[in-house]
N, C-alpha and C. Protein backbone atom coordinates (compact mmCIF):
# COMPACT_ATOMS: atom_id res chain seq x y z
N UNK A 1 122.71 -84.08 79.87
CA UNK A 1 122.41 -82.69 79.59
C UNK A 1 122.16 -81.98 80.92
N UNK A 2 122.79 -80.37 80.87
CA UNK A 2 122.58 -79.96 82.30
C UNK A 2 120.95 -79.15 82.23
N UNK A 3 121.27 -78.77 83.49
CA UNK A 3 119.53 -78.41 83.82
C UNK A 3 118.99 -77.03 83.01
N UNK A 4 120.62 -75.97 82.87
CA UNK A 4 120.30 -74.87 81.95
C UNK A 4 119.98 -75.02 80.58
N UNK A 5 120.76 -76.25 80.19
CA UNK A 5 120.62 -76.33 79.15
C UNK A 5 119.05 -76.84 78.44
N UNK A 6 118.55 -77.59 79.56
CA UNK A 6 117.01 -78.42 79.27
C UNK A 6 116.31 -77.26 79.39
N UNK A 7 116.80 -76.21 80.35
CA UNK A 7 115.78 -74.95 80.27
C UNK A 7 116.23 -74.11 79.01
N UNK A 8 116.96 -74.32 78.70
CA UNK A 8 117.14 -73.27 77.66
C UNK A 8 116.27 -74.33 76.16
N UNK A 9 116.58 -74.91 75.97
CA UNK A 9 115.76 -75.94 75.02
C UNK A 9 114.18 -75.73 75.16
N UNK A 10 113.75 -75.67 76.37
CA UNK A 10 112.54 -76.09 76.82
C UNK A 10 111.80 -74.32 76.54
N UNK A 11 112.84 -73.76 76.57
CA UNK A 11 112.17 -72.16 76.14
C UNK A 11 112.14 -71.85 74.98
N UNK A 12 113.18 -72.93 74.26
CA UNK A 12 113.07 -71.97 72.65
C UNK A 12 111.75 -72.93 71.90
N UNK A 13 111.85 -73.87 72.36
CA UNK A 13 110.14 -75.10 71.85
C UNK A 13 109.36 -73.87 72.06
N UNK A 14 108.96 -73.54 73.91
CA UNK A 14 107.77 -72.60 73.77
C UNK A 14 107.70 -71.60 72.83
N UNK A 15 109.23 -70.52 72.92
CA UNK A 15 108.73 -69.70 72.05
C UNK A 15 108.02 -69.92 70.71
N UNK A 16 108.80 -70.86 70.22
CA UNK A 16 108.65 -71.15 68.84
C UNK A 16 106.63 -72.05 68.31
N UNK A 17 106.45 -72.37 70.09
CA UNK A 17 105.13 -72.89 69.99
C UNK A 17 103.81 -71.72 69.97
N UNK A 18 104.12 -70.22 70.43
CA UNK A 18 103.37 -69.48 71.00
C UNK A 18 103.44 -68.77 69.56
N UNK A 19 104.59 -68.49 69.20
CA UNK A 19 104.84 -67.65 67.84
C UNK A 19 104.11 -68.52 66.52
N UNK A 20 103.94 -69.92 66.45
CA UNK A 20 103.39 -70.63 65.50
C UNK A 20 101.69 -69.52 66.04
N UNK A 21 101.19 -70.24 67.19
CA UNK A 21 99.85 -70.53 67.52
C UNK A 21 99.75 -69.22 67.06
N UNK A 22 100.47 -67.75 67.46
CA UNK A 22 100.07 -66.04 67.30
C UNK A 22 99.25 -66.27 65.60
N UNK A 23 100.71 -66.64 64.74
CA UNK A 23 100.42 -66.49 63.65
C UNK A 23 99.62 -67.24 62.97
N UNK A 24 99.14 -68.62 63.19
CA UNK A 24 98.18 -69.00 62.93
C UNK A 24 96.81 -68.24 63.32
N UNK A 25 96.84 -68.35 64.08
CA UNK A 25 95.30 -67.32 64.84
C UNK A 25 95.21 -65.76 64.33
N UNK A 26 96.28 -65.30 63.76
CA UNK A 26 96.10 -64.21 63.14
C UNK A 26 95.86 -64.64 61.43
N UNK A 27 96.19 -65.32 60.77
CA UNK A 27 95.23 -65.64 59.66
C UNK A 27 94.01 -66.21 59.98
N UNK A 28 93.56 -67.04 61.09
CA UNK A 28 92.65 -67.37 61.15
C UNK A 28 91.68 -66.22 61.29
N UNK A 29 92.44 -65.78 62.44
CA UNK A 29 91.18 -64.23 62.42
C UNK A 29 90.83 -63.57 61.45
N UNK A 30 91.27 -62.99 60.25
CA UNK A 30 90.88 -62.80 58.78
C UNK A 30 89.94 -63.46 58.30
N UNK A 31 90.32 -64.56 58.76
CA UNK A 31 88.51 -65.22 58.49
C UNK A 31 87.47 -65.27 58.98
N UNK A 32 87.77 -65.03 60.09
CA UNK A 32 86.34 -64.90 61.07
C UNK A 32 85.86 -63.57 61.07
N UNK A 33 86.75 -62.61 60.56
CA UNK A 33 86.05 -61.21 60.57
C UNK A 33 85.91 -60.07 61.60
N UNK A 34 86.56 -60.44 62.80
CA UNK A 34 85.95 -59.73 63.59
C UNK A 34 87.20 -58.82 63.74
N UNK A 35 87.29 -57.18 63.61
CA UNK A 35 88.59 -56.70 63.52
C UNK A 35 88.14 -55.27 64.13
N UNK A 36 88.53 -55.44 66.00
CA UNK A 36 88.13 -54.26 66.52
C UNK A 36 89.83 -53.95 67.35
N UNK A 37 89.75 -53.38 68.18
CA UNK A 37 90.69 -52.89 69.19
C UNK A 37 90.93 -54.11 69.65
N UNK A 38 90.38 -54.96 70.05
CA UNK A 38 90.96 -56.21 70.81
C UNK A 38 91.38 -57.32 69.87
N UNK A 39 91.09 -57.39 68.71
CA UNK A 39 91.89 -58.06 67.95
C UNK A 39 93.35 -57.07 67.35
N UNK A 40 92.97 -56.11 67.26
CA UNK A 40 94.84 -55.52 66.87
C UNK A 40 95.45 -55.67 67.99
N UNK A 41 94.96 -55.65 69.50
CA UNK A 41 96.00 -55.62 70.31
C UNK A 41 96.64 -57.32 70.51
N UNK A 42 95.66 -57.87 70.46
CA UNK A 42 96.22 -59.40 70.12
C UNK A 42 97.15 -59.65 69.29
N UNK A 43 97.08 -59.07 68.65
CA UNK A 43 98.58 -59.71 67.60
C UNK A 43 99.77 -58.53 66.81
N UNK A 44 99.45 -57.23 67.40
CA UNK A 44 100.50 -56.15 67.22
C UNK A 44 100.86 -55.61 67.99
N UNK A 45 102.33 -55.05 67.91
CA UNK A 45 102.64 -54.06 68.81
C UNK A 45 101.78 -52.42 67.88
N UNK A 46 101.85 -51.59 69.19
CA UNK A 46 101.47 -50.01 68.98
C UNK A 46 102.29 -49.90 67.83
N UNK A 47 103.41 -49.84 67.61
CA UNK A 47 104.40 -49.01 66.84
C UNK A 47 104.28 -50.32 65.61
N UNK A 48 103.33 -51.38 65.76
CA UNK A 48 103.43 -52.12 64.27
C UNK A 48 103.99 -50.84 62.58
N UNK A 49 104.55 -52.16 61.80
CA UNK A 49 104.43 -51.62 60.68
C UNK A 49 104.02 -52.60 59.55
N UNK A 50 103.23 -52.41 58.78
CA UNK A 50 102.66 -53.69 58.10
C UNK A 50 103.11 -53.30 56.38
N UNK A 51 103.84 -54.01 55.90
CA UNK A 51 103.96 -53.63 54.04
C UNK A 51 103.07 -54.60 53.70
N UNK A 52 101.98 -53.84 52.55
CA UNK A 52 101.21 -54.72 51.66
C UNK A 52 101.29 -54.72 50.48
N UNK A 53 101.00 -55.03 49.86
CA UNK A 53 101.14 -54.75 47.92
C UNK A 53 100.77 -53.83 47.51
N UNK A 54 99.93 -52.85 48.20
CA UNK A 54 100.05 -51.45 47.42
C UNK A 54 100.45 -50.55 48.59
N UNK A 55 100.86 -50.67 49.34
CA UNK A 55 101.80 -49.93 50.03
C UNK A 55 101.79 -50.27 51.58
N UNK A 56 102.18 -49.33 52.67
CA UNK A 56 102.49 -49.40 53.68
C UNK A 56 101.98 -48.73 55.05
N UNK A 57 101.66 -49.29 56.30
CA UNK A 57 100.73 -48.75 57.06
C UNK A 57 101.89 -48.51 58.58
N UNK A 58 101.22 -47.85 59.47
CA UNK A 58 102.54 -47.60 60.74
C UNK A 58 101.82 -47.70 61.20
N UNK A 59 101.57 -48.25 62.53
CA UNK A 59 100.89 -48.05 63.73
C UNK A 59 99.67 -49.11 63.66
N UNK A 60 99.37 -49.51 64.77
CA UNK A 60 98.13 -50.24 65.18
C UNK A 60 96.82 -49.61 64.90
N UNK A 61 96.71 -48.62 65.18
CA UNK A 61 95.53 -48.02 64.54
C UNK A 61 95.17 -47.87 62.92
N UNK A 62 95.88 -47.64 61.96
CA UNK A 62 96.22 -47.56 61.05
C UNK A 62 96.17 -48.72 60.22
N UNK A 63 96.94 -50.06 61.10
CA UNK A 63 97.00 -51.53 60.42
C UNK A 63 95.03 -51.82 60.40
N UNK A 64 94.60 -51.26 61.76
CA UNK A 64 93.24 -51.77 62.09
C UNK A 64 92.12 -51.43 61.02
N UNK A 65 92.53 -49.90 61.12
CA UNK A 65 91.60 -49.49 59.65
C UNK A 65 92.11 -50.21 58.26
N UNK A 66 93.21 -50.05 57.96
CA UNK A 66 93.28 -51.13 56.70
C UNK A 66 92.42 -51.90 56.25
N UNK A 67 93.21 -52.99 57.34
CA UNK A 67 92.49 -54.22 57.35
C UNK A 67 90.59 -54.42 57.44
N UNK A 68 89.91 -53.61 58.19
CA UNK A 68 88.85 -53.69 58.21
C UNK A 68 88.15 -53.30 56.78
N UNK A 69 88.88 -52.22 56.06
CA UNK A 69 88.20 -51.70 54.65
C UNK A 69 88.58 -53.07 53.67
N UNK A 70 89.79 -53.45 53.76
CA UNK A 70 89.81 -54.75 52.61
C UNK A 70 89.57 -55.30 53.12
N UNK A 71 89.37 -56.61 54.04
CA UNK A 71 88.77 -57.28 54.49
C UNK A 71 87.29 -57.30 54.15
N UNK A 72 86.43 -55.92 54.26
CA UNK A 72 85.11 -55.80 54.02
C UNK A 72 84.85 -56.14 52.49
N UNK A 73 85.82 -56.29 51.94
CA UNK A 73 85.50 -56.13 50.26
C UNK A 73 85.44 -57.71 50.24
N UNK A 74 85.09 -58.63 50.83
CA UNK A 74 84.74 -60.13 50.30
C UNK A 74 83.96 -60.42 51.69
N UNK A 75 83.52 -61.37 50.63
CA UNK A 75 81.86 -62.81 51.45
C UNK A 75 82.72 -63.21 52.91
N UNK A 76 83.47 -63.78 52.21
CA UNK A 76 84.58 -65.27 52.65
C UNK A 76 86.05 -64.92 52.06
N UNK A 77 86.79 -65.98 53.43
CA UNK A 77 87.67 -65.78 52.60
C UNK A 77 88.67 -67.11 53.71
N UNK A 78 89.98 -67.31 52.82
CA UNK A 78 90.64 -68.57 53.53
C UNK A 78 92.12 -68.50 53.70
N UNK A 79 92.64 -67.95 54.56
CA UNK A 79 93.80 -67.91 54.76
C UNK A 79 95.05 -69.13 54.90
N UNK A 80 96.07 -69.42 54.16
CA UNK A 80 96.90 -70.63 54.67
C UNK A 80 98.22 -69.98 54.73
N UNK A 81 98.82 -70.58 56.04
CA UNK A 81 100.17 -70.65 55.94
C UNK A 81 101.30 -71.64 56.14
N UNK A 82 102.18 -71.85 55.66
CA UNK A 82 102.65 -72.90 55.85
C UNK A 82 104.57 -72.85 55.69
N UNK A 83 105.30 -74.07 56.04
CA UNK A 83 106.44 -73.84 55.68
C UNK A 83 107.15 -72.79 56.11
N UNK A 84 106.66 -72.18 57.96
CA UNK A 84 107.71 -71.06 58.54
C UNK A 84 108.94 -71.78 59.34
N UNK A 85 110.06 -70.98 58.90
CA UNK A 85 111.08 -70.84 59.32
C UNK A 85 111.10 -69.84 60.37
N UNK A 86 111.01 -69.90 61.77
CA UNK A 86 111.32 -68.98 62.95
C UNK A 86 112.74 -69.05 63.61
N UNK A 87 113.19 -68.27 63.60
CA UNK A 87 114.42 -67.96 64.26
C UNK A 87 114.33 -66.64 65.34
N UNK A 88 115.01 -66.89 66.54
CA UNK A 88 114.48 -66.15 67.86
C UNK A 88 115.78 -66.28 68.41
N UNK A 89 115.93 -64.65 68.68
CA UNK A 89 117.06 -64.20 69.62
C UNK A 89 116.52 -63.70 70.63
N UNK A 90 116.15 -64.53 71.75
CA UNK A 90 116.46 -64.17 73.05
C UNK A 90 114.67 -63.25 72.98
N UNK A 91 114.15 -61.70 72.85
CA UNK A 91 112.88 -61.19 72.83
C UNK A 91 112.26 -60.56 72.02
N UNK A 92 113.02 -61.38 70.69
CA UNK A 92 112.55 -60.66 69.54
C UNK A 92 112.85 -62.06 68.50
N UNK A 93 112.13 -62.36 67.47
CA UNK A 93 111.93 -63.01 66.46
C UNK A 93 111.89 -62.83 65.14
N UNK A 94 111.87 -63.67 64.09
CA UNK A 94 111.68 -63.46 62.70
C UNK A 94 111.46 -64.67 62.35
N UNK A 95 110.29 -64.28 61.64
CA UNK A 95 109.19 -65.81 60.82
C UNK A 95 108.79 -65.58 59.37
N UNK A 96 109.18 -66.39 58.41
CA UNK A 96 108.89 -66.65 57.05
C UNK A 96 108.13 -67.36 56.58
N UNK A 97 107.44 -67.41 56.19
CA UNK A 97 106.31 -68.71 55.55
C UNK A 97 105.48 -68.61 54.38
N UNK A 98 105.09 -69.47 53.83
CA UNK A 98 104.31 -69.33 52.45
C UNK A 98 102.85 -69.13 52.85
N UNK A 99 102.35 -68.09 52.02
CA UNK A 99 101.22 -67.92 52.24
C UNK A 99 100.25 -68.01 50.89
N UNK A 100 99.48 -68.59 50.94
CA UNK A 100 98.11 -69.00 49.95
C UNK A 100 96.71 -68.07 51.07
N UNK A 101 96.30 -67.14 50.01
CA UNK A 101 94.73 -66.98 50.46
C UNK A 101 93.57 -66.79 49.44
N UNK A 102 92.87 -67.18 49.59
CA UNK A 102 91.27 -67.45 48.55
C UNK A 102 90.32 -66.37 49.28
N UNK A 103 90.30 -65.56 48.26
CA UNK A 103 88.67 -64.81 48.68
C UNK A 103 88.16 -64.30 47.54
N UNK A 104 86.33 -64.80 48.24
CA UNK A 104 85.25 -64.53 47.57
C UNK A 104 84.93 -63.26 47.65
N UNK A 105 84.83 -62.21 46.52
CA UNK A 105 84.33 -60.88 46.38
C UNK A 105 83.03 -60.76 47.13
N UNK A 106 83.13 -59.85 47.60
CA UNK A 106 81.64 -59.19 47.88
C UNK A 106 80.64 -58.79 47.17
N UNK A 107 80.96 -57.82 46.18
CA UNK A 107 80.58 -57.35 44.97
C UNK A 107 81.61 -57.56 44.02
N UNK A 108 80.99 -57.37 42.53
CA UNK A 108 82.07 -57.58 41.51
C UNK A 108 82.24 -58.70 40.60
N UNK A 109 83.61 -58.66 40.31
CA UNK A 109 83.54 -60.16 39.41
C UNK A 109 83.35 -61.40 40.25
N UNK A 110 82.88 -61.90 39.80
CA UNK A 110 82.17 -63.60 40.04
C UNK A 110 83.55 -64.49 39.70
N UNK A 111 83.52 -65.57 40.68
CA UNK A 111 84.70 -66.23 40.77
C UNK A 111 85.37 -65.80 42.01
N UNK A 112 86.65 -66.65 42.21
CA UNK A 112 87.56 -66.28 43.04
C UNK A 112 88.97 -65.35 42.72
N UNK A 113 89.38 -65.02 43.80
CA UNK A 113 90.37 -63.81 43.99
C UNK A 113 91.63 -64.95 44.83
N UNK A 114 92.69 -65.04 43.96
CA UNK A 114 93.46 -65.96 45.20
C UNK A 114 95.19 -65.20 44.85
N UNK A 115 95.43 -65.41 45.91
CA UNK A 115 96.77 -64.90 45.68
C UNK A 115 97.86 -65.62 46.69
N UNK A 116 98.94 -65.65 45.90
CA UNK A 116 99.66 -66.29 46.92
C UNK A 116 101.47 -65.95 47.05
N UNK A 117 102.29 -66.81 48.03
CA UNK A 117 103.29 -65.62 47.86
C UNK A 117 104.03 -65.86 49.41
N UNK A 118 104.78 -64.69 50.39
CA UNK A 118 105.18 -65.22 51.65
C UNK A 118 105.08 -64.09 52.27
N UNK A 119 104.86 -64.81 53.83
CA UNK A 119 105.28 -63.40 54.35
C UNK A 119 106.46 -63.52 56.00
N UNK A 120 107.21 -62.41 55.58
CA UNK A 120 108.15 -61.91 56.71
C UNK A 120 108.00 -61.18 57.42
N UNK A 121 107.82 -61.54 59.12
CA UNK A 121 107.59 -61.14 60.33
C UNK A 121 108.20 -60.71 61.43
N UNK A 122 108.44 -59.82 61.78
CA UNK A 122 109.49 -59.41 63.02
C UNK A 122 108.27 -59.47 64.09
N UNK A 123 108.28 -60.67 65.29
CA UNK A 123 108.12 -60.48 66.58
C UNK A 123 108.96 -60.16 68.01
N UNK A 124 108.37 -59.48 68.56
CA UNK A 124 108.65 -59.08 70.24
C UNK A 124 108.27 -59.94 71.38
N UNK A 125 108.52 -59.95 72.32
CA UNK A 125 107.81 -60.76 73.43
C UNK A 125 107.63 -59.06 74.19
N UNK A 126 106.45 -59.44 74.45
CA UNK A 126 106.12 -58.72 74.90
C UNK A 126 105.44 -59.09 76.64
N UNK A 127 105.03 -58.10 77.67
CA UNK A 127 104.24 -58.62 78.89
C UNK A 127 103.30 -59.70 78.30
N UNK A 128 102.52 -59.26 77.05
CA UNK A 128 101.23 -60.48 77.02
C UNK A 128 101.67 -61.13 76.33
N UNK A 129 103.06 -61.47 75.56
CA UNK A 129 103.01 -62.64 75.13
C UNK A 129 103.75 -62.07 73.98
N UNK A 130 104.52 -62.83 72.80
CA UNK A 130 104.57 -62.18 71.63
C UNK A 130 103.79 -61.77 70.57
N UNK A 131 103.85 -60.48 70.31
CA UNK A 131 103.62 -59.71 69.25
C UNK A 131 104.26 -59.32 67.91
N UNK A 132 103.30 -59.25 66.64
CA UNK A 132 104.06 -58.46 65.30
C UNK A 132 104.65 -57.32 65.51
N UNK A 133 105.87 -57.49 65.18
CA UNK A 133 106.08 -55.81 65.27
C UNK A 133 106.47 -55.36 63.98
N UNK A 134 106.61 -56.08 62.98
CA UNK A 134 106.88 -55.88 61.55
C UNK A 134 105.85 -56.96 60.78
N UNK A 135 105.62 -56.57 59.51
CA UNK A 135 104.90 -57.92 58.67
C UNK A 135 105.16 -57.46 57.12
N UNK A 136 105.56 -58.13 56.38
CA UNK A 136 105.52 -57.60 54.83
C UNK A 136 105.23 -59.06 54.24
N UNK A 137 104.04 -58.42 53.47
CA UNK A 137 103.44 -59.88 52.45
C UNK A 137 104.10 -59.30 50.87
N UNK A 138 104.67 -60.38 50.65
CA UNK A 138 105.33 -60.96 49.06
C UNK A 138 104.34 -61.56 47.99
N UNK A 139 103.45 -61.17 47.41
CA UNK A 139 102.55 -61.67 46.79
C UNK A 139 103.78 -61.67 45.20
N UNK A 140 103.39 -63.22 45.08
CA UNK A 140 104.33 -63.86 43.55
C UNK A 140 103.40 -64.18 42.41
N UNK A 141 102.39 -64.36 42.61
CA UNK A 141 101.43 -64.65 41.90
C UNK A 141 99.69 -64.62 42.45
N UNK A 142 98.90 -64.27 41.29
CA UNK A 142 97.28 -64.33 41.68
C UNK A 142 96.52 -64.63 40.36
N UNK A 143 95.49 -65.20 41.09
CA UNK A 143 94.53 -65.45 39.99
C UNK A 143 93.33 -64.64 40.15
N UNK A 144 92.55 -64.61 39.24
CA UNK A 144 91.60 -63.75 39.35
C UNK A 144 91.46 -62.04 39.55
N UNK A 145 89.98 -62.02 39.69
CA UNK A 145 90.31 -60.29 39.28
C UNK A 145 90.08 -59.89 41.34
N UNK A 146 90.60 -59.04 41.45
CA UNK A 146 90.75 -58.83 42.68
C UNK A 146 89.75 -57.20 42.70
N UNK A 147 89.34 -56.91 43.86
CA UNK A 147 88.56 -56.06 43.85
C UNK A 147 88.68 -54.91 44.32
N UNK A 148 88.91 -53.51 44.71
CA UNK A 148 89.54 -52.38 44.58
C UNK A 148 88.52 -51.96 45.63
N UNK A 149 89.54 -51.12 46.53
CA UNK A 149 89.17 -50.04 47.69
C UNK A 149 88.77 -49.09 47.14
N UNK A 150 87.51 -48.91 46.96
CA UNK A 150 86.62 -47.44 46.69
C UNK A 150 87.33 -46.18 46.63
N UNK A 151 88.59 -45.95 47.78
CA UNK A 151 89.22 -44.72 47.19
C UNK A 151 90.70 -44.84 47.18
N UNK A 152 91.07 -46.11 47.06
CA UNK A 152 92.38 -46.15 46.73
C UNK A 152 92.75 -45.90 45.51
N UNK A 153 93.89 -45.77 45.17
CA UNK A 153 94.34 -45.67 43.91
C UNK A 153 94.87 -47.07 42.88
N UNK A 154 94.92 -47.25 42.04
CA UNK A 154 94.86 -48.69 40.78
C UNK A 154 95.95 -49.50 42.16
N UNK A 155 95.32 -50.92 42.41
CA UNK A 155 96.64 -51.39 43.23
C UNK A 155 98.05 -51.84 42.42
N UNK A 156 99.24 -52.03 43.36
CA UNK A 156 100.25 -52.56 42.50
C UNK A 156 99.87 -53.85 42.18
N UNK A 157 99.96 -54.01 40.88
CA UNK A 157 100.15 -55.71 39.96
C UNK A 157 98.76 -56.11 40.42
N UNK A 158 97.81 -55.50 40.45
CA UNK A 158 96.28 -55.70 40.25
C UNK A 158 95.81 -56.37 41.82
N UNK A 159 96.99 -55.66 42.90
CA UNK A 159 95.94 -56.46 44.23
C UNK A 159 95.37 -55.63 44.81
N UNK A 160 94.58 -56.44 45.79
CA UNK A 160 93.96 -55.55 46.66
C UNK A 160 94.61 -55.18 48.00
N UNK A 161 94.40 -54.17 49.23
CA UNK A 161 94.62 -53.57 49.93
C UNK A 161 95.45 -54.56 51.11
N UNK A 162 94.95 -56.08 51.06
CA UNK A 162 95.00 -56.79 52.37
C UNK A 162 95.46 -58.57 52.11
């Protein structure tokens, strides 16, 4: 094997190692809670666009508030992903994977909220590294009663915001 070729091999492992670790650490972070300016810049571009089950957000600022209002609506909560398919052209990506998440309400019905389903990702490489620049979650099924953003409107197929 020639030497471009071991480099070219040896770059698509990394990418494909940095783009796992992003997206792992970005469900992980959902669990840990902490969702300021330095966690959106960690794992979005500015011009992000995020589809959720009751609709759709543009921009990093925008994804940030989201996420912080549903997110706030449970105790706990457990993100999994699993089974991605990444495919990467050169400074831009696309990642598929099944996603399972469990969360405990804050207030409300007693029991769990779980939903599960996939989600599809457009990343960038960016100076710091790669970033989301697209995300749409596929929710196929849920159990439980899920708990509602104070001023949102009824969600689609009974989810919540996040």
């Amino acid at each position: 094997m020639d030497t471009e070729e071991t480099r070219r091999q040896l770059r698509n492992l990394t990418d494909r190692a940095e783009i796992t670790d992003l997206l792992d650490r970005y469900l992980r972070s959902l669990d840990e809670g902490v969702f300021d300016e330095e966690w959106a810049r960690a794992f979005h571009t500015e011009d992000v666009s995020a589809e959720m089950p009751i609709g759709t957000v543009h921009g990093r600022a925008a994804l940030l508030a989201r996420v912080r209002r549903a997110m706030a609506l449970f105790d706990r909560t457990v993100h999994l992903r699993t089974n991605t398919v990444i495919e990467i052209d050169g400074d831009r990506a696309t990642a598929r994977g099944a996603q399972l998440s469990t969360h405990v309400p804050a207030d409300g019905p007693a029991g769990l909220f779980v939903s599960a389903g996939h989600t599809d990702d457009e990343l960038v490489r960016t100076p710091d590294g790669w970033r989301i620049r697209a995300s749409a979650l596929r929710v196929v099924w849920t159990q439980g009663t899920p708990p509602r953003l104070p001023d949102a409107a009824p969600a689609a197929e009974g989810l919540p915001a996040a």
